[in-house]
Structure formats: C-alpha cells, structure tokens
PDB file of N, CA and C in Angstrom:
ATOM      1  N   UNK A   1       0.844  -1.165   0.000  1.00  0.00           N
ATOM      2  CA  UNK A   1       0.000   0.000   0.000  1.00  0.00           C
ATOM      3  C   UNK A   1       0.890   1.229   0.000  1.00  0.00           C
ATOM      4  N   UNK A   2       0.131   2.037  -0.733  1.00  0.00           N
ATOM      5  CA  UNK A   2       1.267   3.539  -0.866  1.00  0.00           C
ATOM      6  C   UNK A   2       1.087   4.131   0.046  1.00  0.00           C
ATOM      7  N   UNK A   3       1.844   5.010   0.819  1.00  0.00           N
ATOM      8  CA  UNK A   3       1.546   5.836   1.800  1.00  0.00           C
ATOM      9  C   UNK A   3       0.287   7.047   1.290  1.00  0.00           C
ATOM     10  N   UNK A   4       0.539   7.781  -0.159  1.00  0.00           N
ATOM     11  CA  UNK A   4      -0.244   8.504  -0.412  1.00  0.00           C
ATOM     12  C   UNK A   4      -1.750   7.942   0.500  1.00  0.00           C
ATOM     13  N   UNK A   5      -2.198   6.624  -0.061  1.00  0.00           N
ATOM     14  CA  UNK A   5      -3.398   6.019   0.044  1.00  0.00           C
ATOM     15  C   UNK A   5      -3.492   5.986   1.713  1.00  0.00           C
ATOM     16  N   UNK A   6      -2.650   5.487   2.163  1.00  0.00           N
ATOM     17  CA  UNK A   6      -3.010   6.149   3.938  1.00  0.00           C
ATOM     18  C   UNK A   6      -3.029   7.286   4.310  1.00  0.00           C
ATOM     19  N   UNK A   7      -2.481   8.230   3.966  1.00  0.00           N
ATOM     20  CA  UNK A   7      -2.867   9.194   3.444  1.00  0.00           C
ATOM     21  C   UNK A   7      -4.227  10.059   3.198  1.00  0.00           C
ATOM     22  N   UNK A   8      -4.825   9.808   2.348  1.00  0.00           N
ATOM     23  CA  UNK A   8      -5.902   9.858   1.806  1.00  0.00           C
ATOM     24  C   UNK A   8      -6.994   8.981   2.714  1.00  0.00           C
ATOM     25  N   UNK A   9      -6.964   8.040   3.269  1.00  0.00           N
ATOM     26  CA  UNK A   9      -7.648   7.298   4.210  1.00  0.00           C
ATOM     27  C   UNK A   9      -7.614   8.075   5.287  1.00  0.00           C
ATOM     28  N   UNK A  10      -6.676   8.489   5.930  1.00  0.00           N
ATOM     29  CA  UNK A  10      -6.692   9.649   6.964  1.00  0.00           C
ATOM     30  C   UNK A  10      -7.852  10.591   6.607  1.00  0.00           C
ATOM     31  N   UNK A  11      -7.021  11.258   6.229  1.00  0.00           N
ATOM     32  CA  UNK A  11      -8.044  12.320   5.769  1.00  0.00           C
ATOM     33  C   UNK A  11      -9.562  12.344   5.631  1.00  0.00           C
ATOM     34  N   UNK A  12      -9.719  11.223   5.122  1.00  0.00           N
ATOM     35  CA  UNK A  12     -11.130  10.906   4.751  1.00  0.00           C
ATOM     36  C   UNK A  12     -11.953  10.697   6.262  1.00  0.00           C
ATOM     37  N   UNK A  13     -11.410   9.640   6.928  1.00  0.00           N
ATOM     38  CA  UNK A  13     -12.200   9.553   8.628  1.00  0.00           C
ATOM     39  C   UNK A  13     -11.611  10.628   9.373  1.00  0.00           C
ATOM     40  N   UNK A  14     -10.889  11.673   9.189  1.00  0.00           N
ATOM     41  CA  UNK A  14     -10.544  12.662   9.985  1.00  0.00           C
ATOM     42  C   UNK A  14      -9.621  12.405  10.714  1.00  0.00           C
ATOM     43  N   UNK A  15      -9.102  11.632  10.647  1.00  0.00           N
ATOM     44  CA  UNK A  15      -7.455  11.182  11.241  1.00  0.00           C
ATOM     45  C   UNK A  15      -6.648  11.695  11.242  1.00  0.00           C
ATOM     46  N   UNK A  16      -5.760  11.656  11.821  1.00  0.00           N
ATOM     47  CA  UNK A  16      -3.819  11.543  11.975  1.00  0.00           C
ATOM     48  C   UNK A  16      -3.449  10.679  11.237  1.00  0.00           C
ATOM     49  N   UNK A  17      -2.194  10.272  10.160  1.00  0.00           N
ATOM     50  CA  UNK A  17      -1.797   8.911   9.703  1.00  0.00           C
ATOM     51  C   UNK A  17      -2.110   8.273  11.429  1.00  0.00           C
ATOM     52  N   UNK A  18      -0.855   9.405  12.187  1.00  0.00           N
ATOM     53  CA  UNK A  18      -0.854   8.160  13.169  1.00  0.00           C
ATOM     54  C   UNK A  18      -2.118   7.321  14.161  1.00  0.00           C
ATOM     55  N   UNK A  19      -2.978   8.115  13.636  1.00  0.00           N
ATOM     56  CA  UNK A  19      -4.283   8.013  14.784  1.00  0.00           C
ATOM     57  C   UNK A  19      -4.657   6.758  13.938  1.00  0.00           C
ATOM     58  N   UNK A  20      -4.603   6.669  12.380  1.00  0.00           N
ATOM     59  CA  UNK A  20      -5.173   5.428  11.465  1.00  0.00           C
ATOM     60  C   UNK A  20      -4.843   4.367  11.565  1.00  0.00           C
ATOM     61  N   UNK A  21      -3.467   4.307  11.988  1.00  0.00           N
ATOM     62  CA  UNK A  21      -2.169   3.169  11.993  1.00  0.00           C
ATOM     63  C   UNK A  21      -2.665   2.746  13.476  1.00  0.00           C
ATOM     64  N   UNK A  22      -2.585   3.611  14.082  1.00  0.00           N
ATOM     65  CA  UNK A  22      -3.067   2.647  15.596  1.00  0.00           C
ATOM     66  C   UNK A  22      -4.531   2.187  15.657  1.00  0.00           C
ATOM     67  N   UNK A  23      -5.902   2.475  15.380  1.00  0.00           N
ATOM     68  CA  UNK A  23      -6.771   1.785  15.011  1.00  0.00           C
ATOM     69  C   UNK A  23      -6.777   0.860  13.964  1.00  0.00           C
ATOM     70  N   UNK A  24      -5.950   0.594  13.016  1.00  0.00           N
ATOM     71  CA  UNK A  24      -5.932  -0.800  11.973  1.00  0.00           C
ATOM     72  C   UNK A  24      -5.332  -1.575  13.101  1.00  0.00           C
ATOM     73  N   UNK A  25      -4.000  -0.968  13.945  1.00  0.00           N
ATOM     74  CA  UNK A  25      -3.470  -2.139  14.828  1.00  0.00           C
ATOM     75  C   UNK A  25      -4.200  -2.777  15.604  1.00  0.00           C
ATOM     76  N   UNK A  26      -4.475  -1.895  16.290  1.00  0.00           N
ATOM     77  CA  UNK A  26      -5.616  -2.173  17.896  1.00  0.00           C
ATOM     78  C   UNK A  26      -7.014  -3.272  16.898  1.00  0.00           C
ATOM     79  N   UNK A  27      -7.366  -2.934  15.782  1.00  0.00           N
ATOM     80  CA  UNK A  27      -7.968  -3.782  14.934  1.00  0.00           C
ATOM     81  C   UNK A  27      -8.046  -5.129  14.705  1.00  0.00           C
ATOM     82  N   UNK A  28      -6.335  -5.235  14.018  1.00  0.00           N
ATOM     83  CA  UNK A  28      -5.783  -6.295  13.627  1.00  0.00           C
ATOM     84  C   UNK A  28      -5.542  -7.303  15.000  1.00  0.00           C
ATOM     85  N   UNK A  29      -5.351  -6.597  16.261  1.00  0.00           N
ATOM     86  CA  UNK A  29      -4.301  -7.340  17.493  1.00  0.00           C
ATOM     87  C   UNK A  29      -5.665  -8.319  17.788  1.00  0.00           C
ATOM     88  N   UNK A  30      -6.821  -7.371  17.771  1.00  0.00           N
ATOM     89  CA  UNK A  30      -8.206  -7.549  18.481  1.00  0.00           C
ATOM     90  C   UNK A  30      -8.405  -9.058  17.885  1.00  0.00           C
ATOM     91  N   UNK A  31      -8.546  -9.016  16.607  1.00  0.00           N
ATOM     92  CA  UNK A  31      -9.360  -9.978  15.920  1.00  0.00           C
ATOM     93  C   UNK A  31      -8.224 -11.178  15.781  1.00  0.00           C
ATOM     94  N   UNK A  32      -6.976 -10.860  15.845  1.00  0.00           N
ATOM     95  CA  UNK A  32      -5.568 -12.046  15.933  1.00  0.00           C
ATOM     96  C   UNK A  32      -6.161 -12.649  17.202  1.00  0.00           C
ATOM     97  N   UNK A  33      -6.093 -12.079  18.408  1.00  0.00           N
ATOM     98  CA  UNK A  33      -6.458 -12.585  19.526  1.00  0.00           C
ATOM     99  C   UNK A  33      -7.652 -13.248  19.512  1.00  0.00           C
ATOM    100  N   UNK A  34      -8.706 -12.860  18.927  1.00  0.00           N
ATOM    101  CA  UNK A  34      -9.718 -13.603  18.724  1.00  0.00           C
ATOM    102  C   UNK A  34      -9.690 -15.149  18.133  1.00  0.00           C
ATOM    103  N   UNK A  35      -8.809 -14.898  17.386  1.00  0.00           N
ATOM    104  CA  UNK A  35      -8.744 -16.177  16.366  1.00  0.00           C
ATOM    105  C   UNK A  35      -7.838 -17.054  16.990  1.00  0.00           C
ATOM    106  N   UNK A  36      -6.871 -16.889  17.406  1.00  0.00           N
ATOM    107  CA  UNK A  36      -6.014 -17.752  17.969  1.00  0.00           C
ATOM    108  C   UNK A  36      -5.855 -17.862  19.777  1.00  0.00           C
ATOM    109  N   UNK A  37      -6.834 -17.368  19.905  1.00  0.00           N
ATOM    110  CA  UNK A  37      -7.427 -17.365  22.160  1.00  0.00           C
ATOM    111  C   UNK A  37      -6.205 -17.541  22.224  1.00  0.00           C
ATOM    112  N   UNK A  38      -5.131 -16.675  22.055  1.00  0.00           N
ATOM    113  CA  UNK A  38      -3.738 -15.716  22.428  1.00  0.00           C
ATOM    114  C   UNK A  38      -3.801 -15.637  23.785  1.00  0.00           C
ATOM    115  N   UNK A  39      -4.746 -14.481  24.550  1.00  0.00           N
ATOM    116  CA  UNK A  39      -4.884 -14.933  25.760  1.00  0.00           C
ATOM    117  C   UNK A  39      -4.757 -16.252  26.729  1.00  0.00           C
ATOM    118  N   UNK A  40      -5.627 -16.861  26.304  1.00  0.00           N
ATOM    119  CA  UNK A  40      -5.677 -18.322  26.980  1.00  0.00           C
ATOM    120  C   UNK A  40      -4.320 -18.884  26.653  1.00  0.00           C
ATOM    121  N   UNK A  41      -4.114 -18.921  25.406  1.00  0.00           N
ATOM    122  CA  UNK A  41      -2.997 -19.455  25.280  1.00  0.00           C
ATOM    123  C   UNK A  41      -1.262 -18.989  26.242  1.00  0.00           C
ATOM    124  N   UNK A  42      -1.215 -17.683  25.976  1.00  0.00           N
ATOM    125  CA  UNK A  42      -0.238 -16.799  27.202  1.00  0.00           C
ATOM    126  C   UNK A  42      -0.247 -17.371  28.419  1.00  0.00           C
ATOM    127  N   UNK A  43      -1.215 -17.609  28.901  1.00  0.00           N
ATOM    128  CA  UNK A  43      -1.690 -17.735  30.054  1.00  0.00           C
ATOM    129  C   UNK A  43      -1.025 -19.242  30.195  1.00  0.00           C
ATOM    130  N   UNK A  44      -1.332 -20.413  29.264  1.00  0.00           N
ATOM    131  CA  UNK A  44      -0.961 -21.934  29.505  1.00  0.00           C
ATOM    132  C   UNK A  44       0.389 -21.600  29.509  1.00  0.00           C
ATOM    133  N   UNK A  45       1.237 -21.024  28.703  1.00  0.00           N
ATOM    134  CA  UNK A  45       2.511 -21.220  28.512  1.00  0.00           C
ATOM    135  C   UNK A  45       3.471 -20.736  29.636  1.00  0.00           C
ATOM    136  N   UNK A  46       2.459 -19.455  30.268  1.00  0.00           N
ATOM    137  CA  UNK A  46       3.025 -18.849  31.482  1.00  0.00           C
ATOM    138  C   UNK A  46       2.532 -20.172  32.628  1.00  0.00           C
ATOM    139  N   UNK A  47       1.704 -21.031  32.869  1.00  0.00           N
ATOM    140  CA  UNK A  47       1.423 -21.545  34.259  1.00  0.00           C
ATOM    141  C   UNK A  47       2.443 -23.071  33.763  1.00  0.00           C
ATOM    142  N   UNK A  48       2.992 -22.864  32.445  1.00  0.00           N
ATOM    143  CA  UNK A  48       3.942 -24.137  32.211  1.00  0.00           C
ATOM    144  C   UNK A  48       5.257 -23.481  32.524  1.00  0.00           C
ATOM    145  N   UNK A  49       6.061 -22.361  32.430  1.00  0.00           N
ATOM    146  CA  UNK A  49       7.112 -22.085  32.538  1.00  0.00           C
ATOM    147  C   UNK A  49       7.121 -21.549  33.737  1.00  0.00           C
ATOM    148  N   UNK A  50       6.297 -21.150  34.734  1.00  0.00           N
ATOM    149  CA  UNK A  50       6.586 -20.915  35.843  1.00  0.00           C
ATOM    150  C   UNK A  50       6.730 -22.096  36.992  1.00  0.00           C
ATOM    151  N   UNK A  51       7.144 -23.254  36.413  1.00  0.00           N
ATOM    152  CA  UNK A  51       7.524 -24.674  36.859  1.00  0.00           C
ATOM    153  C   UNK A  51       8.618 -24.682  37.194  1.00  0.00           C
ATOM    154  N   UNK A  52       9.502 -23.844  35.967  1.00  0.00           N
ATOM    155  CA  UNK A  52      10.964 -23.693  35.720  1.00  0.00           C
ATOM    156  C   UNK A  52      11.525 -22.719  36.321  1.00  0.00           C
ATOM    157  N   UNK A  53      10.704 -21.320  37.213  1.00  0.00           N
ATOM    158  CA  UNK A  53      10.963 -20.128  37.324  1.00  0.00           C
ATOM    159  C   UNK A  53      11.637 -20.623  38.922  1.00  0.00           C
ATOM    160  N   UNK A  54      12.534 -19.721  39.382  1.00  0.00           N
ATOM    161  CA  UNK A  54      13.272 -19.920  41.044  1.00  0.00           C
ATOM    162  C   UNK A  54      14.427 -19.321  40.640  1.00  0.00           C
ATOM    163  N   UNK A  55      15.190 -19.919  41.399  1.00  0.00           N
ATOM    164  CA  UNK A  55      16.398 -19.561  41.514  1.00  0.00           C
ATOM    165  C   UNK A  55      17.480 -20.565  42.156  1.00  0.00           C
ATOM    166  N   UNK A  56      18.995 -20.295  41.789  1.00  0.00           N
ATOM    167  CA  UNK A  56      20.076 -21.405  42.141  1.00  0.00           C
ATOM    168  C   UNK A  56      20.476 -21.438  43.232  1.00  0.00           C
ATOM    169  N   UNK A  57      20.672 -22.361  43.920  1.00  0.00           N
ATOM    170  CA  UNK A  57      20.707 -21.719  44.930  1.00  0.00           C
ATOM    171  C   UNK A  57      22.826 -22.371  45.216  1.00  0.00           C
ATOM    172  N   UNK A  58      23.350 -22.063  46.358  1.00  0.00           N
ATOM    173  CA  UNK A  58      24.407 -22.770  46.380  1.00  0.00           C
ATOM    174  C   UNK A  58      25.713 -21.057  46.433  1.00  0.00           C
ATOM    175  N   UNK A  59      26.537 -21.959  47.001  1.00  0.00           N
ATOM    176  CA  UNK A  59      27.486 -20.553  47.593  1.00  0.00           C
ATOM    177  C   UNK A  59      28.502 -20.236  46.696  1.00  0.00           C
ATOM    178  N   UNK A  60      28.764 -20.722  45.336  1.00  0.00           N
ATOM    179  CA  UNK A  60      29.295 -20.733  44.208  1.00  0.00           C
ATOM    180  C   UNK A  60      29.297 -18.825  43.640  1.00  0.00           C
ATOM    181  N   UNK A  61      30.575 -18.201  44.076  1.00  0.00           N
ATOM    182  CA  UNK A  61      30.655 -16.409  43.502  1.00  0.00           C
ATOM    183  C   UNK A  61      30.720 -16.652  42.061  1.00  0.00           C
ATOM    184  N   UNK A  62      31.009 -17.751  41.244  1.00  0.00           N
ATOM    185  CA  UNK A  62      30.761 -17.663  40.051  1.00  0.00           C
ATOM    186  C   UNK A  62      29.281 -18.134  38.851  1.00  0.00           C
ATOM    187  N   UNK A  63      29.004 -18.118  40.170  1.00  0.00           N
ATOM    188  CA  UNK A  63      27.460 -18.926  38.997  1.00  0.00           C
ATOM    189  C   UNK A  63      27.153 -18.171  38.028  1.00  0.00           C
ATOM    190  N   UNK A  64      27.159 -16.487  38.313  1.00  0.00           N
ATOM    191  CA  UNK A  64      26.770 -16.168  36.922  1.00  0.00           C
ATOM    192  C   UNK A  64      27.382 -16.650  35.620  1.00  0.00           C
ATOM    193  N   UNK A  65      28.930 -16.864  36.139  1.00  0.00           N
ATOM    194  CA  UNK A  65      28.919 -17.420  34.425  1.00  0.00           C
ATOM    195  C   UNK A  65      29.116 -19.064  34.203  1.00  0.00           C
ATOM    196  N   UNK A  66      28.367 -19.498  35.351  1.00  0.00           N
ATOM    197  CA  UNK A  66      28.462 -20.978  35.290  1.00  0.00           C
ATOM    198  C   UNK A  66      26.924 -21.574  35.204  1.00  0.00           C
ATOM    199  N   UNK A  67      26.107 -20.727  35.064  1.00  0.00           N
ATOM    200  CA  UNK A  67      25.058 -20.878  35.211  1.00  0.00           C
ATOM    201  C   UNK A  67      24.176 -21.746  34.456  1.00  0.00           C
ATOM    202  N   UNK A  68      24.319 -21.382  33.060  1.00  0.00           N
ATOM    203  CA  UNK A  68      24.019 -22.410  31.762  1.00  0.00           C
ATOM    204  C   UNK A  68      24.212 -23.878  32.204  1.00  0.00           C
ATOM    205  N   UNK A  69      25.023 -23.995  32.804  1.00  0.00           N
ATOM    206  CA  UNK A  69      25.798 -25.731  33.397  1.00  0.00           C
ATOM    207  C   UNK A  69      24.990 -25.976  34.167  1.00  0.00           C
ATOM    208  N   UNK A  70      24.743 -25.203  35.130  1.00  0.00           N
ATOM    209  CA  UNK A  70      24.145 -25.383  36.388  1.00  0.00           C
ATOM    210  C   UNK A  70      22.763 -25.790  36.324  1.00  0.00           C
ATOM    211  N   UNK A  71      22.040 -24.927  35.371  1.00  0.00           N
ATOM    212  CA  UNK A  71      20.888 -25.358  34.838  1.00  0.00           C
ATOM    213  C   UNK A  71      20.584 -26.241  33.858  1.00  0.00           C
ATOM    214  N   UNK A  72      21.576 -26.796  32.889  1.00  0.00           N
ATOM    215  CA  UNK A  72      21.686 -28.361  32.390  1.00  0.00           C
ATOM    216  C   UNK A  72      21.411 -29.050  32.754  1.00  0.00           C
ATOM    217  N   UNK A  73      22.438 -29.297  33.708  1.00  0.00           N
ATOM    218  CA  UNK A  73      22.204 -30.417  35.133  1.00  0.00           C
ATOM    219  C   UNK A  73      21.110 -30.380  35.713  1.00  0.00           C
ATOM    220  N   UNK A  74      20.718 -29.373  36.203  1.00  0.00           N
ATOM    221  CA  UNK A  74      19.304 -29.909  36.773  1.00  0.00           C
ATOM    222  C   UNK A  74      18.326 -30.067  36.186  1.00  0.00           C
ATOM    223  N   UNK A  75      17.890 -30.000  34.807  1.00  0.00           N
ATOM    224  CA  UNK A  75      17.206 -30.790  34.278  1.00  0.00           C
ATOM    225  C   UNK A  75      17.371 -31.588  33.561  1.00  0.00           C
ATOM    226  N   UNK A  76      18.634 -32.229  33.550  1.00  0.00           N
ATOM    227  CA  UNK A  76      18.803 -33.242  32.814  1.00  0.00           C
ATOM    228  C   UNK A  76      18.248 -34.471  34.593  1.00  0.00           C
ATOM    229  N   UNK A  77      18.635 -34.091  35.605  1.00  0.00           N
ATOM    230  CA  UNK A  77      18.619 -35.428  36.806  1.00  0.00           C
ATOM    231  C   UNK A  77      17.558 -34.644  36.993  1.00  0.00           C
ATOM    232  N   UNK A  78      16.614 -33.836  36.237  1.00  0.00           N
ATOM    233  CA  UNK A  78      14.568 -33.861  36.520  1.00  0.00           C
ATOM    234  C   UNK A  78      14.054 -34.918  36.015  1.00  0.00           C
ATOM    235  N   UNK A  79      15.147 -35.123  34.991  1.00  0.00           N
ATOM    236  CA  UNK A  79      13.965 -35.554  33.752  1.00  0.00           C
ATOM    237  C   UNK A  79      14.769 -37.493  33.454  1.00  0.00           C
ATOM    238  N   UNK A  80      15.686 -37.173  34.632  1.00  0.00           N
ATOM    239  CA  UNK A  80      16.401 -39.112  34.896  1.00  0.00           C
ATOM    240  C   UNK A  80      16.999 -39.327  33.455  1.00  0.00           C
ATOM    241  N   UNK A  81      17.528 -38.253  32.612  1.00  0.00           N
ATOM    242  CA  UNK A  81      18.699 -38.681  31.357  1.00  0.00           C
ATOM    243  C   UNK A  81      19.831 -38.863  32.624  1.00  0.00           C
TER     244      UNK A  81
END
C-alpha cells in the first residue's frame, strides 16, 4: 500500500496517519487474539514455565557465568537422562 493512500484514508475519517495506523493495529491485534485465544494461550505457557521459574541456589561467587551448566544439570537429573 502507498503511503499517499493512507494518506488519503486519513483524511477521509478525519485522522492523523498516526491516529489510522493505531486503530488498523488495535484492529488487527483484536481480531488475531480472537482467532487464535492468544490470551488463553499466554496464560498456559506462562502456568507451564513458571515450573521452571526460582532460583540457584548454592554458595558458588561464580554462577553467573556458570550458570548455563548449572541449569543443564538440573534438568537433565529432573527428567532421569
């Protein structure tokens, strides 16, 4: 689409480009969410990864950069590999 034509779409409903661009979004987000229950879905993926959420614990001053390891390991002896 040419900008002229947004443009001209502005104008026409009395808009801002930018006022147009954020109602097609707020539009588009609305009816995405609709179609794919985005919500609900957010929601499963958040009450599945907050399984994983805590912290390391252990007196180790280097964990930050050992950390990747640290968290290997413990789910590799979660999950009995």
């Amino acid at each position: 689409m040419k900008k002229s034509a947004v443009e001209h779409e502005a104008r026409r409903e009395g808009r801002s480009v930018g006022g147009l661009l954020e109602r097609i979004t707020t539009e588009w987000l609305t009816a995405r969410r609709r179609l794919t229950g985005s919500d609900a879905a957010q929601a499963r993926l958040h009450r599945v990864a907050a399984k994983a959420f805590g912290t390391l614990a252990g007196g180790d001053p280097d964990r930050s950069t050992t950390g990747r390891a640290a968290v290997r390991r413990r789910l590799t002896a979660r999950r009995g590999r």
